[in-house]
N, C-alpha and C. Protein backbone atom coordinates (compact mmCIF):
# COMPACT_ATOMS: atom_id res chain seq x y z
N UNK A 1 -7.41 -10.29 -35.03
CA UNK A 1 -7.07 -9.04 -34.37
C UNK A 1 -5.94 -8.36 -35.14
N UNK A 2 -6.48 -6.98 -35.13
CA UNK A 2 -4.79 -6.29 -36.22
C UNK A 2 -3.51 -6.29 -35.39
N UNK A 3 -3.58 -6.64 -34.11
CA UNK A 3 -2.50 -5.82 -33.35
C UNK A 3 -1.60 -7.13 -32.89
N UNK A 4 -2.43 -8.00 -32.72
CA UNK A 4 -1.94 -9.44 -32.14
C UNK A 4 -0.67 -9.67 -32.75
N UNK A 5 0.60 -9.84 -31.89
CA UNK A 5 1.34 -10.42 -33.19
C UNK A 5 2.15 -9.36 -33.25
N UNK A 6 1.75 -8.27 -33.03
CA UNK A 6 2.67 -7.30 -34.57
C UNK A 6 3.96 -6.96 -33.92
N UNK A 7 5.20 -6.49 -34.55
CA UNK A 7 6.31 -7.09 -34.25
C UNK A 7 6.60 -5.66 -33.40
N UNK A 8 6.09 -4.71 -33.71
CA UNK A 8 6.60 -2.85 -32.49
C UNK A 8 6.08 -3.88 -31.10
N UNK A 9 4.46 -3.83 -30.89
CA UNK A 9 3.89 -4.79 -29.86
C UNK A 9 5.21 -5.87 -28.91
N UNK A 10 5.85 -6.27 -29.78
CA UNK A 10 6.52 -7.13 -29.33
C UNK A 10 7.73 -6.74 -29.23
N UNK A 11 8.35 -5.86 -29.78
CA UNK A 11 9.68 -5.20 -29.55
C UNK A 11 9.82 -4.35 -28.61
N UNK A 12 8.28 -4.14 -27.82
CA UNK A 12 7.96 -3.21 -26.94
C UNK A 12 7.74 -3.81 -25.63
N UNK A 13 7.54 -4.61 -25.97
CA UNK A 13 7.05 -5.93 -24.50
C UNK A 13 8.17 -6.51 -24.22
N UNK A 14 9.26 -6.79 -24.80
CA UNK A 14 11.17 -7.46 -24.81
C UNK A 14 11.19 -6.22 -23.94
N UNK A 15 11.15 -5.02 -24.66
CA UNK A 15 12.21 -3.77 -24.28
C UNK A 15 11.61 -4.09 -22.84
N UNK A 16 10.45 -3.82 -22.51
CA UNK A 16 10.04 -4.01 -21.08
C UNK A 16 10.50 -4.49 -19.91
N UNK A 17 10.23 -6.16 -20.29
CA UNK A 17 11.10 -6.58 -19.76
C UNK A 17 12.93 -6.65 -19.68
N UNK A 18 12.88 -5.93 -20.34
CA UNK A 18 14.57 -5.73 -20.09
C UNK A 18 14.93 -4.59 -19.38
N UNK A 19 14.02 -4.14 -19.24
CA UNK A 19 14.46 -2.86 -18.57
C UNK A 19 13.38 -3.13 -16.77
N UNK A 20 13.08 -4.03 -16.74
CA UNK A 20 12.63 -4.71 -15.51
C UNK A 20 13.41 -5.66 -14.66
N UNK A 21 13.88 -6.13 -15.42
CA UNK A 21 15.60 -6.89 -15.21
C UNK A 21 16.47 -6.33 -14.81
N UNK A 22 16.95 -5.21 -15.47
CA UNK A 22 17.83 -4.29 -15.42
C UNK A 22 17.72 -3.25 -14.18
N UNK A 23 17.13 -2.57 -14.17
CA UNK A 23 16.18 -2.25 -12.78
C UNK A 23 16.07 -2.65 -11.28
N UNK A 24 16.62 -4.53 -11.58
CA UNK A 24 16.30 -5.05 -10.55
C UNK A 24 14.57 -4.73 -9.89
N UNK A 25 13.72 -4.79 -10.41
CA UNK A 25 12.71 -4.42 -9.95
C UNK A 25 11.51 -5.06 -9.05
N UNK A 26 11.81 -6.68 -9.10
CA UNK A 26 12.06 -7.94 -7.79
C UNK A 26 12.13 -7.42 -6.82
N UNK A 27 13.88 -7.21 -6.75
CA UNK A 27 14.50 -6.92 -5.48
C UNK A 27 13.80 -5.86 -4.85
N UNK A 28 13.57 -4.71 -5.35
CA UNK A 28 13.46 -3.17 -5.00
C UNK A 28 11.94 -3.72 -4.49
N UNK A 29 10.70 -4.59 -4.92
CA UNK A 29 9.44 -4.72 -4.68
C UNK A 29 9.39 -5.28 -3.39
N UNK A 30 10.24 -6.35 -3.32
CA UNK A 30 10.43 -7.25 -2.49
C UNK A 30 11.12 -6.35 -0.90
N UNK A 31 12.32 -5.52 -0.87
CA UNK A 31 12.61 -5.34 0.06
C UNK A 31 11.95 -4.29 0.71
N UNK A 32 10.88 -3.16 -0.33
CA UNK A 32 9.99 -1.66 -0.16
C UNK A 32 8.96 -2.62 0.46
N UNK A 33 8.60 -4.17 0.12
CA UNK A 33 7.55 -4.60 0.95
C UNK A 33 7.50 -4.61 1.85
N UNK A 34 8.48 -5.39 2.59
CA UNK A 34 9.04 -5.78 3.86
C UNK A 34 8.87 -3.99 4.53
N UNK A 35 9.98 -3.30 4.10
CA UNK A 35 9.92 -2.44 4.51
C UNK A 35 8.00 -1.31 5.43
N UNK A 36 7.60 -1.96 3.72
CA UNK A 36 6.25 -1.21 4.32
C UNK A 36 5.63 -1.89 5.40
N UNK A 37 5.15 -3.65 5.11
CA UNK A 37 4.45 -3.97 6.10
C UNK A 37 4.97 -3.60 8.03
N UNK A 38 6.65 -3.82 7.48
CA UNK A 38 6.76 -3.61 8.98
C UNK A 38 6.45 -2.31 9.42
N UNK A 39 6.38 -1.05 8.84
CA UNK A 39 6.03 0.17 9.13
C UNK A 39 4.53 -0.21 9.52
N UNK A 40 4.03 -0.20 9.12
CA UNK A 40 2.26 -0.82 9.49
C UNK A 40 2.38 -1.34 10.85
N UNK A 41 3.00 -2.37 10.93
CA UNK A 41 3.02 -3.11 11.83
C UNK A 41 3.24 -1.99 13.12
N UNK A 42 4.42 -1.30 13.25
CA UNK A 42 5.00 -0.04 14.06
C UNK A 42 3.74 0.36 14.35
N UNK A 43 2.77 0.88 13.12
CA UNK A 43 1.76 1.56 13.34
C UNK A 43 0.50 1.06 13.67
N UNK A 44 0.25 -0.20 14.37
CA UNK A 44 -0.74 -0.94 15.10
C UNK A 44 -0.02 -0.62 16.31
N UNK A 45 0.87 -0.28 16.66
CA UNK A 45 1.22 -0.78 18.16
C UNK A 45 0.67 0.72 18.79
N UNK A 46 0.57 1.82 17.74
CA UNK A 46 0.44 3.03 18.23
C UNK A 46 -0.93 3.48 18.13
N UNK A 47 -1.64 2.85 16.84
CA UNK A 47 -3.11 3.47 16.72
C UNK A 47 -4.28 2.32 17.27
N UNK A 48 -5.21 2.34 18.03
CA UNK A 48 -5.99 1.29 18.21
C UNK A 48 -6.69 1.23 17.20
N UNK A 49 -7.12 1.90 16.17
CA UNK A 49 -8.22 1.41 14.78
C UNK A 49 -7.54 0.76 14.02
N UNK A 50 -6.50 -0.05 14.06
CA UNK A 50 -5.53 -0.74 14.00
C UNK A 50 -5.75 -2.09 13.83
N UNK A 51 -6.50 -2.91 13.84
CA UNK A 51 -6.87 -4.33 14.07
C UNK A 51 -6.60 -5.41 13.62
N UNK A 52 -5.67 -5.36 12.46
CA UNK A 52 -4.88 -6.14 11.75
C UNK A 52 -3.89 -5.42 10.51
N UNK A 53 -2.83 -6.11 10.78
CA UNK A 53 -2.31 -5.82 9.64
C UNK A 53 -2.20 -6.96 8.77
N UNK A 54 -2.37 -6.96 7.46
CA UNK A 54 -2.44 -7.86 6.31
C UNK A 54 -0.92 -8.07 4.93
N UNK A 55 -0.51 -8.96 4.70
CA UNK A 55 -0.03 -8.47 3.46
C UNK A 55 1.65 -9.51 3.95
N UNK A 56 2.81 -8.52 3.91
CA UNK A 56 3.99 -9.60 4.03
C UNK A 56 4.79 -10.23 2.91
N UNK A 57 3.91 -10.34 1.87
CA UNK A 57 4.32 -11.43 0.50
C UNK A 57 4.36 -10.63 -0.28
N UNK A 58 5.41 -9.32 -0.53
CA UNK A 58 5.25 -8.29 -2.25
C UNK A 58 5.10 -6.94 -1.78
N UNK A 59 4.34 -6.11 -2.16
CA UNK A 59 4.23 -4.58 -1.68
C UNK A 59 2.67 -4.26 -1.51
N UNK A 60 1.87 -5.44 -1.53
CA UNK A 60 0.28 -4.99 -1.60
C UNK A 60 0.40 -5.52 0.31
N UNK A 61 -0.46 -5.05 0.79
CA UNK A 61 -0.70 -4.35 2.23
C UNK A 61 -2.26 -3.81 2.49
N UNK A 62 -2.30 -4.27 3.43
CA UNK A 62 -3.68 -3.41 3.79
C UNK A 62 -3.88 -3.66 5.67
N UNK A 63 -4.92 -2.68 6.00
CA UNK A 63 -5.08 -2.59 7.28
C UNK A 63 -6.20 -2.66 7.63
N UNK A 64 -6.65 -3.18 8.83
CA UNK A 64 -8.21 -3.99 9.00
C UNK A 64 -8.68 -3.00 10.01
N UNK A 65 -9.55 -2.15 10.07
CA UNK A 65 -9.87 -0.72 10.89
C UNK A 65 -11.17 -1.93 11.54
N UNK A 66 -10.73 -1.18 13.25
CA UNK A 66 -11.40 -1.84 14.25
C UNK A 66 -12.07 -1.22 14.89
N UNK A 67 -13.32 -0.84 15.94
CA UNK A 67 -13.38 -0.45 16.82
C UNK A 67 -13.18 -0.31 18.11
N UNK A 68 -13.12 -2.13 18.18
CA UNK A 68 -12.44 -2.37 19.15
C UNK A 68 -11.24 -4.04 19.02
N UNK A 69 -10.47 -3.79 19.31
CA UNK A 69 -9.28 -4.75 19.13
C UNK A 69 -9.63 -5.90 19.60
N UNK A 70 -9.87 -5.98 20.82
CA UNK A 70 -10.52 -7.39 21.36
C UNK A 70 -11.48 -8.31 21.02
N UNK A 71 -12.66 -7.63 20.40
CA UNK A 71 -13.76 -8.03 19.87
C UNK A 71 -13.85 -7.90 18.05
N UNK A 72 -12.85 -7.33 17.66
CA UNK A 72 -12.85 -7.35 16.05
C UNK A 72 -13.68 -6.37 15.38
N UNK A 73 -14.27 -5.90 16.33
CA UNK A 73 -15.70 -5.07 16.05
C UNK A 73 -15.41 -3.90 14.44
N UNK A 74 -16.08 -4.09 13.73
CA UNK A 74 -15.98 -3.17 12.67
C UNK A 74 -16.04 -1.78 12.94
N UNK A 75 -15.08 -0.72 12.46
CA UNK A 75 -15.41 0.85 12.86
C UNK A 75 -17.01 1.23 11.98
N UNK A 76 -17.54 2.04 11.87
CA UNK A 76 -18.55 3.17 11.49
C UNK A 76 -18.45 2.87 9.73
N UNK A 77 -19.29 2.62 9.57
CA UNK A 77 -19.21 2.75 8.29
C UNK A 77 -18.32 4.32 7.45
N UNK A 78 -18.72 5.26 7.59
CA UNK A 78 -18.08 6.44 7.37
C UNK A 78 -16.70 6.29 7.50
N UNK A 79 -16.02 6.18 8.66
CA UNK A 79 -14.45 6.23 9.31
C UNK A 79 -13.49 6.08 8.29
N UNK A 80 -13.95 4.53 7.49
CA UNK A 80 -12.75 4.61 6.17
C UNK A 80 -12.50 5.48 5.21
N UNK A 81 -13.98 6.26 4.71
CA UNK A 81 -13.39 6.99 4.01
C UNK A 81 -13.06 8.27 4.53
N UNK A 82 -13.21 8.38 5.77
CA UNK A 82 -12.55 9.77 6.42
C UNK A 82 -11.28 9.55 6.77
N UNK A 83 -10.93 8.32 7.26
CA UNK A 83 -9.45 8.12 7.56
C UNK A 83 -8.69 8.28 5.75
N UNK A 84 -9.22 7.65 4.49
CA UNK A 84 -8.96 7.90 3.50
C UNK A 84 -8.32 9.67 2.86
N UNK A 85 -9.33 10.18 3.17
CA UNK A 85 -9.09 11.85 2.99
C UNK A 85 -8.03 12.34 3.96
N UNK A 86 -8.27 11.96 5.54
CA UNK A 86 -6.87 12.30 6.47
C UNK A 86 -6.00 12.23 5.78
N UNK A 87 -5.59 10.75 5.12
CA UNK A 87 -4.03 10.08 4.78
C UNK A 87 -3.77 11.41 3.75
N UNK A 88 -5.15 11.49 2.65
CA UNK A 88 -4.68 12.22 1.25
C UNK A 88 -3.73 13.81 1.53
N UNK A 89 -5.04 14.26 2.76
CA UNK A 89 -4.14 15.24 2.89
C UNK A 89 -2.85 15.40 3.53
N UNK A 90 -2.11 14.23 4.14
CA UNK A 90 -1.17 14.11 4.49
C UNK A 90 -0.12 13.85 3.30
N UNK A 91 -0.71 13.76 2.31
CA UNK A 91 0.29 13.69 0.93
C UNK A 91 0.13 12.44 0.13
N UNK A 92 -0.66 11.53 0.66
CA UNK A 92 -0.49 10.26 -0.05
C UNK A 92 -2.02 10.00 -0.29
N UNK A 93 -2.33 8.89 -1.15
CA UNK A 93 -3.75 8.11 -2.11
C UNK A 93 -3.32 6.52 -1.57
N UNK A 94 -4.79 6.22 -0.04
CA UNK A 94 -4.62 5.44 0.00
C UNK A 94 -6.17 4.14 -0.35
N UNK A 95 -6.48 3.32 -0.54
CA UNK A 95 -7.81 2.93 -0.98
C UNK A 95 -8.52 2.47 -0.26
N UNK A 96 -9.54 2.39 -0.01
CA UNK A 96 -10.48 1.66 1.44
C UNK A 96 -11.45 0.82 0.51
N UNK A 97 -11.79 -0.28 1.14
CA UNK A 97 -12.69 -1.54 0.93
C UNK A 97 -13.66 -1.47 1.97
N UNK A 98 -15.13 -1.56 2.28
CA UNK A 98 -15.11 -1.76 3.16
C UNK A 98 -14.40 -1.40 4.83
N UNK A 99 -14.33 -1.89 6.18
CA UNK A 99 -13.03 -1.22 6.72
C UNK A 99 -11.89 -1.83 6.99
N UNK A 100 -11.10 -1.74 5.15
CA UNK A 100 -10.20 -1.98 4.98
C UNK A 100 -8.75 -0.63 4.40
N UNK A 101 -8.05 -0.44 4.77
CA UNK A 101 -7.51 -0.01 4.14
C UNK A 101 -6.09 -0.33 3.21
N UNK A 102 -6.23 -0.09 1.95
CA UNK A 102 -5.48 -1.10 1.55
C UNK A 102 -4.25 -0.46 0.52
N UNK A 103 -3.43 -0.54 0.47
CA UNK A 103 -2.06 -0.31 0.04
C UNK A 103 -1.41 -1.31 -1.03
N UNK A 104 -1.43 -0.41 -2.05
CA UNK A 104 -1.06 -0.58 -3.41
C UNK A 104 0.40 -0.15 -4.16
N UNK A 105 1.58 0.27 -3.62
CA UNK A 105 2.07 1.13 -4.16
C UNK A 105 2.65 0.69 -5.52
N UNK A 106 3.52 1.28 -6.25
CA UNK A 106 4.18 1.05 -7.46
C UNK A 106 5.29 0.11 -7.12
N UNK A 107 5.65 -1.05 -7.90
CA UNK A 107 6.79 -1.50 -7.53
C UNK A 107 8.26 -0.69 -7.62
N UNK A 108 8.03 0.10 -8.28
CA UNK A 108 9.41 1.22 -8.40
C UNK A 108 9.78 2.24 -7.32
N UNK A 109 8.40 2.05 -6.40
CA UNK A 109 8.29 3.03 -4.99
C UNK A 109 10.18 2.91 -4.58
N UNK A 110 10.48 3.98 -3.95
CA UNK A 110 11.87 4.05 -2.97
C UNK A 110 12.01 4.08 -1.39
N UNK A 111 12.46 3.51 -0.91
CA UNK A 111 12.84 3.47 0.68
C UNK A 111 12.17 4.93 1.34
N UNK A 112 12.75 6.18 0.20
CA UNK A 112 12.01 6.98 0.96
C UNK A 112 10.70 7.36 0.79
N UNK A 113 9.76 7.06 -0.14
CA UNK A 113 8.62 7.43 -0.57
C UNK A 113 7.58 6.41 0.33
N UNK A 114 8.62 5.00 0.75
CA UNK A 114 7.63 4.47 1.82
C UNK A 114 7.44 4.69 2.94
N UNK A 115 8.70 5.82 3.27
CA UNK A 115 8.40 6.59 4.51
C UNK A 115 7.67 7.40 4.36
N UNK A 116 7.19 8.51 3.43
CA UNK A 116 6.45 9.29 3.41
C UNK A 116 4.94 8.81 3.39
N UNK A 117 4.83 7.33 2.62
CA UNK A 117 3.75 6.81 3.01
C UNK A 117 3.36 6.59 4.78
N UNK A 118 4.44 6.19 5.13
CA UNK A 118 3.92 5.80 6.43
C UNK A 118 3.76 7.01 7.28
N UNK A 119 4.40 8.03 7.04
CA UNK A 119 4.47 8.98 7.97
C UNK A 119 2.75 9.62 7.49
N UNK A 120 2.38 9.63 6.36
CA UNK A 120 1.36 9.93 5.95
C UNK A 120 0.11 9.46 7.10
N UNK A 121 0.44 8.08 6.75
CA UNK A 121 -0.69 7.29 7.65
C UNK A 121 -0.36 7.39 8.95
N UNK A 122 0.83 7.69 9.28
CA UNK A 122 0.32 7.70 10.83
C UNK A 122 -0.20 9.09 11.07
N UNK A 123 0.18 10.38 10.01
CA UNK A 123 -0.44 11.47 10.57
C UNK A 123 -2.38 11.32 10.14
N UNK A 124 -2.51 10.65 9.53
CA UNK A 124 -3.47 10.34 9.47
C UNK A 124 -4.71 9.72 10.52
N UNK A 125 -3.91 9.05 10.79
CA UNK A 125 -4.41 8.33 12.28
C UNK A 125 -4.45 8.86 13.38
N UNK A 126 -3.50 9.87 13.50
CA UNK A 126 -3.15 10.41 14.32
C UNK A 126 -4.63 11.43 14.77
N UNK A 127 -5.35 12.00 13.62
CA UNK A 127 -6.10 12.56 13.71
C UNK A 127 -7.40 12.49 14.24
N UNK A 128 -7.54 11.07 14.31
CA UNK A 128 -9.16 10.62 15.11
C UNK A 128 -8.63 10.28 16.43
């Protein structure tokens, strides 16, 4: 391979990590996680398509869309990606699986950009 090896490649991958270090960018992943899942969490108690929240360990998250809470029942096939477009136009890109919705953000996200996520999704929800 020409590239394997070559020393920019690698003076570029140091710099990286040094500036990931530097950054603290752990910490910032680690506490925007927490932060998000528990917002989720807030936001099961308020939306019933709500049926699980997932995640806890990092900043990846996702939400298990129900029909009905008691029975686990899957929503409509359609719903995810309409609840998908709600969130967008509320300002945020969120991804659906199946009816999953699932939350990806950047580890560099800020305290406040995970509010705007959440406020996103709940206006989102808010809508069905």
């Amino acid at each position: 391979y020409t590239y394997s090896g070559h020393p920019v490649g690698a003076a570029a991958a140091i710099a990286c990590l040094a500036e990931t270090k530097r950054l603290e960018v752990a910490t910032n992943a680690a506490a925007r996680g927490t932060q998000l899942f528990d917002g989720i969490e807030k936001l099961m108690k308020k939306h019933e398509l709500i049926g699980d929240v997932r995640g806890g360990h990092g900043l990846m998250a996702a939400i298990e869309l129900v029909s009905d809470r008691r029975t686990k029942a899957p929503v409509a096939k359609e719903l995810p990606m309409a609840l998908q477009e709600a969130v967008y136009k509320n300002g945020v890109m969120v991804r659906v699986s199946g009816p999953n919705m699932i939350f990806s953000p950047p580890l560099i996200i800020t305290e406040d950009e995970v509010n705007q996520v959440l406020a996103a999704v709940d206006a989102g929800f808010a809508s069905f």
